[in-house]
N, C-alpha and C. Protein backbone atom coordinates (compact mmCIF):
# COMPACT_ATOMS: atom_id res chain seq x y z
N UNK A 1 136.27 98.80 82.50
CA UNK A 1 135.50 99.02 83.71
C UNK A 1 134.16 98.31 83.57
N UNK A 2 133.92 97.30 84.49
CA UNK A 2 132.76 96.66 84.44
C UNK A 2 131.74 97.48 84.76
N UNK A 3 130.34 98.00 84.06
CA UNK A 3 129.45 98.14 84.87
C UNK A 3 128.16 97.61 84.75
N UNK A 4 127.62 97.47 86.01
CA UNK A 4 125.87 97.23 86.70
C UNK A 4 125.23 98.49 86.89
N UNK A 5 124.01 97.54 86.19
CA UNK A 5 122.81 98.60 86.11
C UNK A 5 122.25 98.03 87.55
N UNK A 6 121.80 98.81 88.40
CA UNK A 6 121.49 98.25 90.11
C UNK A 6 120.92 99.03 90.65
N UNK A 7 120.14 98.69 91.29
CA UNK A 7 118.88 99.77 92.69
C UNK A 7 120.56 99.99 93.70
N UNK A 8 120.14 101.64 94.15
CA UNK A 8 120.91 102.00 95.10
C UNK A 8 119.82 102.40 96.09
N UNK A 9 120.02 102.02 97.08
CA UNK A 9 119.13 102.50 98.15
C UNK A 9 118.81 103.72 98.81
N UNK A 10 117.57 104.31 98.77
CA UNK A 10 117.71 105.52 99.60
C UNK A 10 116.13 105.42 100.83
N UNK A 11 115.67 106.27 101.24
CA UNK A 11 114.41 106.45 102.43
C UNK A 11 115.10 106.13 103.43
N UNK A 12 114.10 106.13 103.99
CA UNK A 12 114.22 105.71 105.44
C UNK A 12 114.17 104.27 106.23
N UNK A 13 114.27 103.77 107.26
CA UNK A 13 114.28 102.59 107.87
C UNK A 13 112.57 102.12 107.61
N UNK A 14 112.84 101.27 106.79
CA UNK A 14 111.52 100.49 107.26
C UNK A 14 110.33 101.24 105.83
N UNK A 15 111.19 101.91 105.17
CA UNK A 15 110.43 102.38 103.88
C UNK A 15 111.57 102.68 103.09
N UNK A 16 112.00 101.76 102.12
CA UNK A 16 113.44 101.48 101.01
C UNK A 16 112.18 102.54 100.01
N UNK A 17 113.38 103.42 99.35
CA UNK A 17 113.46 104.06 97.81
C UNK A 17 114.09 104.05 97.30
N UNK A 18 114.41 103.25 96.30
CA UNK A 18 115.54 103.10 95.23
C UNK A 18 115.72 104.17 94.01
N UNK A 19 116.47 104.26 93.82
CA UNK A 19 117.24 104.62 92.45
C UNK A 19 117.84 103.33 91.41
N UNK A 20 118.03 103.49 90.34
CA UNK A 20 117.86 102.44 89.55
C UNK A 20 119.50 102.88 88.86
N UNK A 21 120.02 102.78 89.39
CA UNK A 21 121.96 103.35 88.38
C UNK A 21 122.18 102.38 87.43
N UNK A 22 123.46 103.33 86.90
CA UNK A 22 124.78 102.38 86.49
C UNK A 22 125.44 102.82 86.81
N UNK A 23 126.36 101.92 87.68
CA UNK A 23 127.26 102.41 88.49
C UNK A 23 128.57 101.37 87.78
N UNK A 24 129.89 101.73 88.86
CA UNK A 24 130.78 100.65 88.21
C UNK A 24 130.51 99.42 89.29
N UNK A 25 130.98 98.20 88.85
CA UNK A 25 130.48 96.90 89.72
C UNK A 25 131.40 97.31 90.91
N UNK A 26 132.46 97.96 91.13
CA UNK A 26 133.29 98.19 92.17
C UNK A 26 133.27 99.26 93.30
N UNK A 27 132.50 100.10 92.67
CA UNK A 27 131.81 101.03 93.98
C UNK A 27 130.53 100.67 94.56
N UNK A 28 130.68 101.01 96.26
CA UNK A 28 129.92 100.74 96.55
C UNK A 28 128.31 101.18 96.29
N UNK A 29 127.73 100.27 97.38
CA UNK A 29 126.13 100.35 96.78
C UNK A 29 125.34 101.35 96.22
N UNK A 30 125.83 102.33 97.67
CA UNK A 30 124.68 103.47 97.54
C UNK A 30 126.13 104.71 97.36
N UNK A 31 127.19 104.54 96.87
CA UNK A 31 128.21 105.26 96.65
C UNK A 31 128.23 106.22 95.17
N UNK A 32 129.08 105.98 94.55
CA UNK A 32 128.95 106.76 93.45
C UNK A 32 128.44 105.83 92.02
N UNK A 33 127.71 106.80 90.91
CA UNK A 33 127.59 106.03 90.17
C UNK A 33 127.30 106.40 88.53
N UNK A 34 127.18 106.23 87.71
CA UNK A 34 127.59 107.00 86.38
C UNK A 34 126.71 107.63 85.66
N UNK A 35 125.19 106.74 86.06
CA UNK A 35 124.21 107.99 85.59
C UNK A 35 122.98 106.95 85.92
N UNK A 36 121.84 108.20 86.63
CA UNK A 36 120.57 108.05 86.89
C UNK A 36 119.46 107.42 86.22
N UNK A 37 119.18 106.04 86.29
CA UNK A 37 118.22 106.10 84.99
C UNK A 37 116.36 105.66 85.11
N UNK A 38 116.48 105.59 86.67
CA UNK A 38 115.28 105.94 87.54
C UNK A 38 114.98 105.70 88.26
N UNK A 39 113.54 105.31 89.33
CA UNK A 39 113.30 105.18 90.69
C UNK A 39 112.31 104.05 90.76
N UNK A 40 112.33 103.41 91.79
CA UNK A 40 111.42 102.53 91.95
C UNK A 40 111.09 102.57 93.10
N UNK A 41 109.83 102.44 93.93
CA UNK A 41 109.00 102.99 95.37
C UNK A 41 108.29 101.42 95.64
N UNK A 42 108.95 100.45 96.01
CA UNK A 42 108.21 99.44 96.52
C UNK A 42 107.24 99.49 97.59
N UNK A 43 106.63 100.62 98.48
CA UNK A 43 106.13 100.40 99.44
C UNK A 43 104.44 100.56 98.70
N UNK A 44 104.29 101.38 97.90
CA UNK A 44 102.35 101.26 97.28
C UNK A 44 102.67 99.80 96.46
N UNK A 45 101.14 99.77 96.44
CA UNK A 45 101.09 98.44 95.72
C UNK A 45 99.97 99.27 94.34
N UNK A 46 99.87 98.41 92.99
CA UNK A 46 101.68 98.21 92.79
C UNK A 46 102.48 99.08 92.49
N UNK A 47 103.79 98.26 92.83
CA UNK A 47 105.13 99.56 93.07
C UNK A 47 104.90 100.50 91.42
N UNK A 48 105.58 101.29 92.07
CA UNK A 48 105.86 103.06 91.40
C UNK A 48 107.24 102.72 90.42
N UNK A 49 107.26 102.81 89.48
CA UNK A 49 109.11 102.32 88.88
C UNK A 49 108.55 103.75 87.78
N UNK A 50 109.44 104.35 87.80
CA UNK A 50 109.94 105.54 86.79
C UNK A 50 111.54 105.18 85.80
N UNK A 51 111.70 104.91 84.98
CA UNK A 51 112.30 104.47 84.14
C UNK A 51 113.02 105.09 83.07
N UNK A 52 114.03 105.86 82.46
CA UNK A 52 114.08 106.36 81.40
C UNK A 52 114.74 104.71 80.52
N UNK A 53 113.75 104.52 79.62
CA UNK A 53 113.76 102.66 78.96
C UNK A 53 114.73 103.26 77.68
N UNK A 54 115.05 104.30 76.95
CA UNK A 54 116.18 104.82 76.17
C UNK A 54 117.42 104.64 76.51
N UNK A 55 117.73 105.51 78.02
CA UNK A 55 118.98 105.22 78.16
C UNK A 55 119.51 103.92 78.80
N UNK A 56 118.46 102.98 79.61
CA UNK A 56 118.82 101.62 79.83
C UNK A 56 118.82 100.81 78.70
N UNK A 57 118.49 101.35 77.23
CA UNK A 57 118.66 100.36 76.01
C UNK A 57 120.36 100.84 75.82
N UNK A 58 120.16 101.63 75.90
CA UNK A 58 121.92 102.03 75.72
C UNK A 58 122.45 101.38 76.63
N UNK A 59 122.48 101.64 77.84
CA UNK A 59 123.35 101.04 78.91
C UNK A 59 123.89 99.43 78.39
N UNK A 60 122.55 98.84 78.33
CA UNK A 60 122.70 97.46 77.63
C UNK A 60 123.26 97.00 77.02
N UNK A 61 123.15 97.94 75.86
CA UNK A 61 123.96 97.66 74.27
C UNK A 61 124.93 98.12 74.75
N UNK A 62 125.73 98.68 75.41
CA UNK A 62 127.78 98.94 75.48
C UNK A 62 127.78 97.85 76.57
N UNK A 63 127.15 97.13 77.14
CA UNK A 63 127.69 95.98 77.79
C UNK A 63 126.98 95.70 79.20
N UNK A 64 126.54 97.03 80.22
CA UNK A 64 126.23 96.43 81.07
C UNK A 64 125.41 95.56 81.49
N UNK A 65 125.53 95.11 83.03
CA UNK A 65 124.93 94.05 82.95
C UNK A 65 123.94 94.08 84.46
N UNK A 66 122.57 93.85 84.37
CA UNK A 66 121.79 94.49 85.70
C UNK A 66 121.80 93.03 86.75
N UNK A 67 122.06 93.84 87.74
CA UNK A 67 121.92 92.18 88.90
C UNK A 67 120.11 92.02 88.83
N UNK A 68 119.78 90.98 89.51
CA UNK A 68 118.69 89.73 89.38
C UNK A 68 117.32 90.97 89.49
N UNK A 69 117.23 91.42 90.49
CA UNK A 69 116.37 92.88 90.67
C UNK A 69 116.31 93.56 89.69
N UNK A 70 117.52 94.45 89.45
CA UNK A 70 117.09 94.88 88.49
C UNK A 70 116.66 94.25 86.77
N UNK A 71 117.20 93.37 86.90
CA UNK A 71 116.72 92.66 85.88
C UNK A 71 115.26 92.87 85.53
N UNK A 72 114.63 92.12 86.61
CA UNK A 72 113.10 91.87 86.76
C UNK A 72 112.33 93.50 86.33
N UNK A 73 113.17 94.58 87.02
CA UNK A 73 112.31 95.72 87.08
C UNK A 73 112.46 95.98 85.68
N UNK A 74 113.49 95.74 84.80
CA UNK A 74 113.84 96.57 83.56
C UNK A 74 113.15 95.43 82.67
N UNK A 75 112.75 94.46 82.73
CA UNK A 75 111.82 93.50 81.70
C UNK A 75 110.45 93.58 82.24
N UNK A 76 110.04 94.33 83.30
CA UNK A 76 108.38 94.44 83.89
C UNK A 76 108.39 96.22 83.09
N UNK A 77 109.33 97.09 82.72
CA UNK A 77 109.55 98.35 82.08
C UNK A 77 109.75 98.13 80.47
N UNK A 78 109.87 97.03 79.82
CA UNK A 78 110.04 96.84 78.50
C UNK A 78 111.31 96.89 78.18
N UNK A 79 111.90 97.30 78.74
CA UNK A 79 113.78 97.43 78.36
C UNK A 79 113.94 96.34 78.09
N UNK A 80 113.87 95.30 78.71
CA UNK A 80 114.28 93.96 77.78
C UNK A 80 113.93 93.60 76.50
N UNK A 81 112.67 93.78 76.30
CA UNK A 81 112.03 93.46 75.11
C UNK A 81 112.32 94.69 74.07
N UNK A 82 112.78 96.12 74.47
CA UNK A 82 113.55 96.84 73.42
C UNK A 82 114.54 96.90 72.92
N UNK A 83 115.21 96.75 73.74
CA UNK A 83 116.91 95.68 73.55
C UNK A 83 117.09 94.53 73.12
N UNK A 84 116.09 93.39 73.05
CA UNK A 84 115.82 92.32 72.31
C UNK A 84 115.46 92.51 70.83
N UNK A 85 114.31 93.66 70.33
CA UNK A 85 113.88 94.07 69.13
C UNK A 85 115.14 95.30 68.45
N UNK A 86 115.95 95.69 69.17
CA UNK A 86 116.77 96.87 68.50
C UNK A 86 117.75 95.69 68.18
N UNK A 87 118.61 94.44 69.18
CA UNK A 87 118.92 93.37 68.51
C UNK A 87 118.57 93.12 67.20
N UNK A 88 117.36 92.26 67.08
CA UNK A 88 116.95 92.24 65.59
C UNK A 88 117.14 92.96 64.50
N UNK A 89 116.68 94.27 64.86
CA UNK A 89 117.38 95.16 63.73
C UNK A 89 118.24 95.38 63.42
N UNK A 90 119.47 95.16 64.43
CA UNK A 90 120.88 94.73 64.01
C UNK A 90 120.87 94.25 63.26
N UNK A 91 120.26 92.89 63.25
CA UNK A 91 121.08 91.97 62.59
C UNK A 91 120.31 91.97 61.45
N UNK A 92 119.44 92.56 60.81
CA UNK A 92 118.43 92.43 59.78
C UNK A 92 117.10 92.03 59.72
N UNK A 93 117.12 90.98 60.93
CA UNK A 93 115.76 90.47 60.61
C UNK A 93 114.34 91.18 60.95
N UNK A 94 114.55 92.60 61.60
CA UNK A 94 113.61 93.21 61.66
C UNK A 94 113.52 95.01 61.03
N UNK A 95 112.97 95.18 60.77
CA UNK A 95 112.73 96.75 60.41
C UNK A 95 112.49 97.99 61.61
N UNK A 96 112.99 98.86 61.64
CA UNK A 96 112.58 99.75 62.95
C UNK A 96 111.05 100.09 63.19
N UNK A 97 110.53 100.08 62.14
CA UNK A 97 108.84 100.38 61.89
C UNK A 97 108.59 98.90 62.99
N UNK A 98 108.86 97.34 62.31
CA UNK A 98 107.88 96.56 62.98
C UNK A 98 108.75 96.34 64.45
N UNK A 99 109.84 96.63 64.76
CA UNK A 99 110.23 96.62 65.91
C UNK A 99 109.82 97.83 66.69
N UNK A 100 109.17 98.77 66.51
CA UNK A 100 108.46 100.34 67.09
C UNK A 100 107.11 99.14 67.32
N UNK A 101 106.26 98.37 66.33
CA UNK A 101 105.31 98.64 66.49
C UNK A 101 104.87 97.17 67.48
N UNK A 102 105.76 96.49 67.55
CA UNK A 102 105.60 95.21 68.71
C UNK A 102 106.07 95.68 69.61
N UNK A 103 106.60 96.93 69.74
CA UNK A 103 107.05 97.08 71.35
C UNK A 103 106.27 97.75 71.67
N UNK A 104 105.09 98.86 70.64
CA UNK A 104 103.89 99.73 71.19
C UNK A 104 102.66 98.55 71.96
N UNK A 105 102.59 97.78 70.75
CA UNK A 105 101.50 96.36 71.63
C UNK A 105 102.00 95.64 72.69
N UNK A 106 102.90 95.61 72.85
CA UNK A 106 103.39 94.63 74.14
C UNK A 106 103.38 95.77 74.96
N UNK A 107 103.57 97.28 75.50
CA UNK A 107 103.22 97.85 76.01
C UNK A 107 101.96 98.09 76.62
N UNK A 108 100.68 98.15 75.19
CA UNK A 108 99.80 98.52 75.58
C UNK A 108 98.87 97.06 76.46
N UNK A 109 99.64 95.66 75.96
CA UNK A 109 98.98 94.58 76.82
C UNK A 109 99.51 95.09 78.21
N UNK A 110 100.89 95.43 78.77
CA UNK A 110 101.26 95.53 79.52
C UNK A 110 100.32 96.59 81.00
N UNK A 111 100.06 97.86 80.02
CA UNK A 111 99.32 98.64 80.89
C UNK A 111 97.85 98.67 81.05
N UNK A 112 97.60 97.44 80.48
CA UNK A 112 96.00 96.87 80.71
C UNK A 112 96.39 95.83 81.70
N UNK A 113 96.94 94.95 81.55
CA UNK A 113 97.06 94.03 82.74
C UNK A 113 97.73 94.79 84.17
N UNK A 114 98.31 96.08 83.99
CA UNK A 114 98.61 97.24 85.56
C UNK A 114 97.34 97.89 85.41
N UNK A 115 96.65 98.30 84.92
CA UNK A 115 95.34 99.41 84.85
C UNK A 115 94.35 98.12 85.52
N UNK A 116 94.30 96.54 84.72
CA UNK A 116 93.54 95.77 85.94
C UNK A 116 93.93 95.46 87.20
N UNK A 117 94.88 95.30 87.47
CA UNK A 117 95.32 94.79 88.95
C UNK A 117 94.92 95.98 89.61
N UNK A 118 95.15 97.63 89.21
CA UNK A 118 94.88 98.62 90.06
C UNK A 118 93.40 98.74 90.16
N UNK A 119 92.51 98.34 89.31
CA UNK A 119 90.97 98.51 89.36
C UNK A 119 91.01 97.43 90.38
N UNK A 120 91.14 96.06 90.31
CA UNK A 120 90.70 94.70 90.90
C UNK A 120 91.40 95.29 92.52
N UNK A 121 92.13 95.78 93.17
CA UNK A 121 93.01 96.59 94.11
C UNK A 121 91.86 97.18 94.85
N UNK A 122 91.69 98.23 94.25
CA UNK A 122 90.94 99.58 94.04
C UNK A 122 89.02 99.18 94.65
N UNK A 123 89.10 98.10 93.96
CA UNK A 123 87.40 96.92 94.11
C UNK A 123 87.75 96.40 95.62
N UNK A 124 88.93 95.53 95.98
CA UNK A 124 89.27 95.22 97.45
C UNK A 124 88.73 95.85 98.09
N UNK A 125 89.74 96.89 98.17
CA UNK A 125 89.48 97.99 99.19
C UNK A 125 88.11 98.96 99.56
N UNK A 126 87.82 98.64 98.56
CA UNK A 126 86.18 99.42 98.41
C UNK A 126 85.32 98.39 99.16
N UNK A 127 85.65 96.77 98.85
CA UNK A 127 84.52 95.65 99.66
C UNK A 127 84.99 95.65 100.92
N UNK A 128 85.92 95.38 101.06
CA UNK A 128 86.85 95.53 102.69
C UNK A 128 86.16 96.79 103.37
N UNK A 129 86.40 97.91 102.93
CA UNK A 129 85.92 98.99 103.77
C UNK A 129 84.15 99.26 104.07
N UNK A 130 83.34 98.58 102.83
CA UNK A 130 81.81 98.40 102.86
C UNK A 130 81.63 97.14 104.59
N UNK A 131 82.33 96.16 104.09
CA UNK A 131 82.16 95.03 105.11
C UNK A 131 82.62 95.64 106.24
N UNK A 132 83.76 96.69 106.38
CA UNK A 132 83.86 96.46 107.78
C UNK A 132 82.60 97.60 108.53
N UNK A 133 82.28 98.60 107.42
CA UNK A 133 81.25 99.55 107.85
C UNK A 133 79.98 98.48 108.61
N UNK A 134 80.04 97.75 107.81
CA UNK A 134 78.10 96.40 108.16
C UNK A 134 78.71 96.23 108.95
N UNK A 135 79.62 95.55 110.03
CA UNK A 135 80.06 94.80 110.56
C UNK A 135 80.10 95.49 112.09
N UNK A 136 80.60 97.20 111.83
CA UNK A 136 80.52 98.17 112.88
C UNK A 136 78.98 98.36 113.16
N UNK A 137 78.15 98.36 112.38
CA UNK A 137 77.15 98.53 112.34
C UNK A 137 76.13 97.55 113.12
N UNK A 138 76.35 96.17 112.92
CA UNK A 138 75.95 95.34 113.57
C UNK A 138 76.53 95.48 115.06
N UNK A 139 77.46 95.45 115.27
CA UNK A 139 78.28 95.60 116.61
C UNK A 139 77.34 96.65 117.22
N UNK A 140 77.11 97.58 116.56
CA UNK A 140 76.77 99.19 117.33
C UNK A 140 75.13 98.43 117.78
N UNK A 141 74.28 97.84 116.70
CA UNK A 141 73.25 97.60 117.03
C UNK A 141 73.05 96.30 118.11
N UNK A 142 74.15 95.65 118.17
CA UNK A 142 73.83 94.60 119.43
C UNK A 142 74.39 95.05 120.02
N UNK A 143 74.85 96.10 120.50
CA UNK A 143 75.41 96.66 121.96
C UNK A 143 74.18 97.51 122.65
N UNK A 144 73.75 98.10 121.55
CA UNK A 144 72.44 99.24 121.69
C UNK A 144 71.14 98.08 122.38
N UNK A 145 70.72 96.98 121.75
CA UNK A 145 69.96 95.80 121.96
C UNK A 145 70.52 94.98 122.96
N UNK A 146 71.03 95.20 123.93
CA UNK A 146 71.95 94.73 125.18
C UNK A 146 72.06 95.42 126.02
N UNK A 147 72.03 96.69 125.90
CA UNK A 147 72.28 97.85 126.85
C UNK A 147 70.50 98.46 127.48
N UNK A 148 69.91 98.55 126.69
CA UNK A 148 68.55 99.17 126.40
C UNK A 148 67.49 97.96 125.64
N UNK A 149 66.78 97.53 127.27
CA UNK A 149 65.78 95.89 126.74
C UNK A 149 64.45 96.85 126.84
N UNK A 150 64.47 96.60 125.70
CA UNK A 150 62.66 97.23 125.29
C UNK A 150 61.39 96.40 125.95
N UNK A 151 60.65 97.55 126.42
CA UNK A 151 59.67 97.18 127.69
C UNK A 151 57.98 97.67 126.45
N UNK A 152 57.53 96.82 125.83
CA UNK A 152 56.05 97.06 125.27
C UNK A 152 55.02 97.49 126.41
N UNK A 153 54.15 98.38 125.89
CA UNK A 153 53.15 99.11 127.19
C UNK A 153 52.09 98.79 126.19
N UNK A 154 51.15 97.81 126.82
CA UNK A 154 49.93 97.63 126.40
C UNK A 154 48.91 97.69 127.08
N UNK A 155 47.58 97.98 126.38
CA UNK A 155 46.56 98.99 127.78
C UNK A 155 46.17 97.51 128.71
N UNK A 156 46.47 96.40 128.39
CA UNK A 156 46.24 95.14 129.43
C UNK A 156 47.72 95.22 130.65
N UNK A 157 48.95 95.65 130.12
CA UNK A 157 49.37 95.37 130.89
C UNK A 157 49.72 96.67 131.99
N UNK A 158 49.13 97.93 131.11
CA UNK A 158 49.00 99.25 132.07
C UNK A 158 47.96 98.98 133.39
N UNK A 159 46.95 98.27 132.89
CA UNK A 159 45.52 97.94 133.45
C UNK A 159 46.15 97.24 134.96
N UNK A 160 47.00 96.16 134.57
CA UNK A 160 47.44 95.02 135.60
C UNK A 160 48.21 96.18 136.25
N UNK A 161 49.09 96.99 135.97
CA UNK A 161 50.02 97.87 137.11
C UNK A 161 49.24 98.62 137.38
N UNK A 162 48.25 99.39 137.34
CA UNK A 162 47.15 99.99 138.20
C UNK A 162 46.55 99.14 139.47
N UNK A 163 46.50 98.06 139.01
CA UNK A 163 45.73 97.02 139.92
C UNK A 163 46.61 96.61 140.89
N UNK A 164 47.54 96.36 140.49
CA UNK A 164 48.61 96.32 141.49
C UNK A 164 48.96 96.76 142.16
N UNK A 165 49.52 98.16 141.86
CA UNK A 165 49.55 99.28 142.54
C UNK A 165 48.65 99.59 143.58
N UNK A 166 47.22 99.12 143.54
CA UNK A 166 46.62 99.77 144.64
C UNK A 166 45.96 98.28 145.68
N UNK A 167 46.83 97.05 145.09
CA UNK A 167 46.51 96.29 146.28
C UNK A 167 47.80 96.86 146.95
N UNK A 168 48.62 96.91 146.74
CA UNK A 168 49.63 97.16 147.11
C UNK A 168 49.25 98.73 148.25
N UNK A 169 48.87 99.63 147.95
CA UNK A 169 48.25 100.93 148.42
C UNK A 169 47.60 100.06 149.59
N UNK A 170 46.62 99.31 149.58
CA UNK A 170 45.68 98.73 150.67
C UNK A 170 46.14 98.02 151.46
N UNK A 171 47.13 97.09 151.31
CA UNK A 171 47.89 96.45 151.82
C UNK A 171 48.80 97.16 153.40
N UNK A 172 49.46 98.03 152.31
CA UNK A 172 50.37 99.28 153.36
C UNK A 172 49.07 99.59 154.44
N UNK A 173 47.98 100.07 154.32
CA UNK A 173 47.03 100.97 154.99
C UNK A 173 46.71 100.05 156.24
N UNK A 174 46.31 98.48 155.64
CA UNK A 174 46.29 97.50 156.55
C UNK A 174 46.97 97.64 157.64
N UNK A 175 48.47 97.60 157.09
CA UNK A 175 49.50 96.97 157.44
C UNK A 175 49.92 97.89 158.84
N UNK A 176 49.37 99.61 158.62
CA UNK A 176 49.29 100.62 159.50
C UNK A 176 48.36 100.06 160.82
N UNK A 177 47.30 99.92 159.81
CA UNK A 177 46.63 100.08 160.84
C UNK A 177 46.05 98.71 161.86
N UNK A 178 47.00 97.74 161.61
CA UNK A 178 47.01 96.19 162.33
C UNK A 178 47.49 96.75 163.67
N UNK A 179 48.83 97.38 163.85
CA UNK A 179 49.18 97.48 164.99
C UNK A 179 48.10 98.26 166.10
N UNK A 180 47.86 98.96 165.79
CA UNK A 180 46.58 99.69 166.05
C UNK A 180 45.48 98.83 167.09
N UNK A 181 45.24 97.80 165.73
CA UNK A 181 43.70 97.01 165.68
C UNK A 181 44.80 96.10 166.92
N UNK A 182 45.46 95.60 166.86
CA UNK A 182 46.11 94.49 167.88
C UNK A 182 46.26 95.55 169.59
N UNK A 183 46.35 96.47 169.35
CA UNK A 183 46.95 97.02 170.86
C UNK A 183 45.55 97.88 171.59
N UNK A 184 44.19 97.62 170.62
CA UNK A 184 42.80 97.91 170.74
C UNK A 184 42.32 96.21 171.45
N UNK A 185 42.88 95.45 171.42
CA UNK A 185 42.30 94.12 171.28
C UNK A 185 43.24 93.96 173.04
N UNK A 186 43.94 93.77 172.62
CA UNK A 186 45.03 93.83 173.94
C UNK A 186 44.13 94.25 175.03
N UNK A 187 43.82 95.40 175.09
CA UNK A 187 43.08 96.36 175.92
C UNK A 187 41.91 96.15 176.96
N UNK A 188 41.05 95.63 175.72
CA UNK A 188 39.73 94.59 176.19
C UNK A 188 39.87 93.51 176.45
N UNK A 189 40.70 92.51 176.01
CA UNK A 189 40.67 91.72 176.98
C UNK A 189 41.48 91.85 178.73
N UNK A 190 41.95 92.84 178.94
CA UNK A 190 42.20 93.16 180.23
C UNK A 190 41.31 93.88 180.94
């Protein structure tokens, strides 16, 4: 019985959650399959992969064989590179001590280069959300500076609207009392 180690699909439309099997190559995808050996959540960045890397060293070693995906996920999880070093010890050329202890360092490079991408991530989103705050901010203040045109009151130019104001006052009073002065004039000359 051939089997693949393979993502079976589960979630919902438009948000995939995998499971990570071994199934046989002949059942279908998301059908039956021989045992669980973890999950992977592509939708956060970066993706979520839960792994048991023991029993995919086993899986390995009796033969199976992971399609192209899973491939990638189980050598970004170290399974490759533990199954490559338990190799070695097969065959002699390595000891379980120095094959334990190159797979602890290639680990620990591993979760420094994920611990940076999630800081450098983490920094994005922090400048992205600063910029778009300035950016609302400016908006708010040239709408405010567009809406509301600031008028300076200085005692010269209070002075001039007083003055104004009351030619304006004299003007009207005139303006009363012309008709007046014209229908007085009218009069005498008849």
């Amino acid at each position: 019985m051939p089997v693949k180690i393979r993502l079976q699909r589960h979630g919902k439309k438009g948000k995939p959650f995998y499971w990570i099997v071994a199934a046989d190559a002949r059942s279908k995808r998301d059908g039956k399959y021989l045992e669980k050996l973890g999950t992977y959540n592509p939708n956060i960045n970066p993706a979520e992969i839960n792994l048991d890397v023991d029993g995919a060293v086993k899986w390995l070693q009796n033969g199976a064989q992971p399609t192209d995906t899973a491939r990638a996920i189980l050598s970004y999880r170290g399974v490759m590179m533990k199954n490559h070093l338990a190799g070695g010890v097969r065959k002699g050329a390595l000891t379980e001590e120095q094959a334990e202890e190159k797979f602890n360092a290639w680990m620990e490079d591993k979760s420094k280069a994920v611990d940076g991408k999630k800081t450098k991530l983490a920094d994005a989103k922090d400048k992205a959300k600063a910029d778009a705050i300035a950016a609302e901010k400016a908006t708010n203040e040239a709408r405010i500076a567009a809406n509301a045109p600031v008028v300076e009151e200085t005692p010269e130019a209070t002075e001039n609207v007083d003055a104004t104001e009351e030619v304006e006052a004299t003007e009207k009073v005139e303006l009363k009392d012309a008709p007046a002065a014209e229908a007085e004039a009218t009069k005498e000359e008849e």
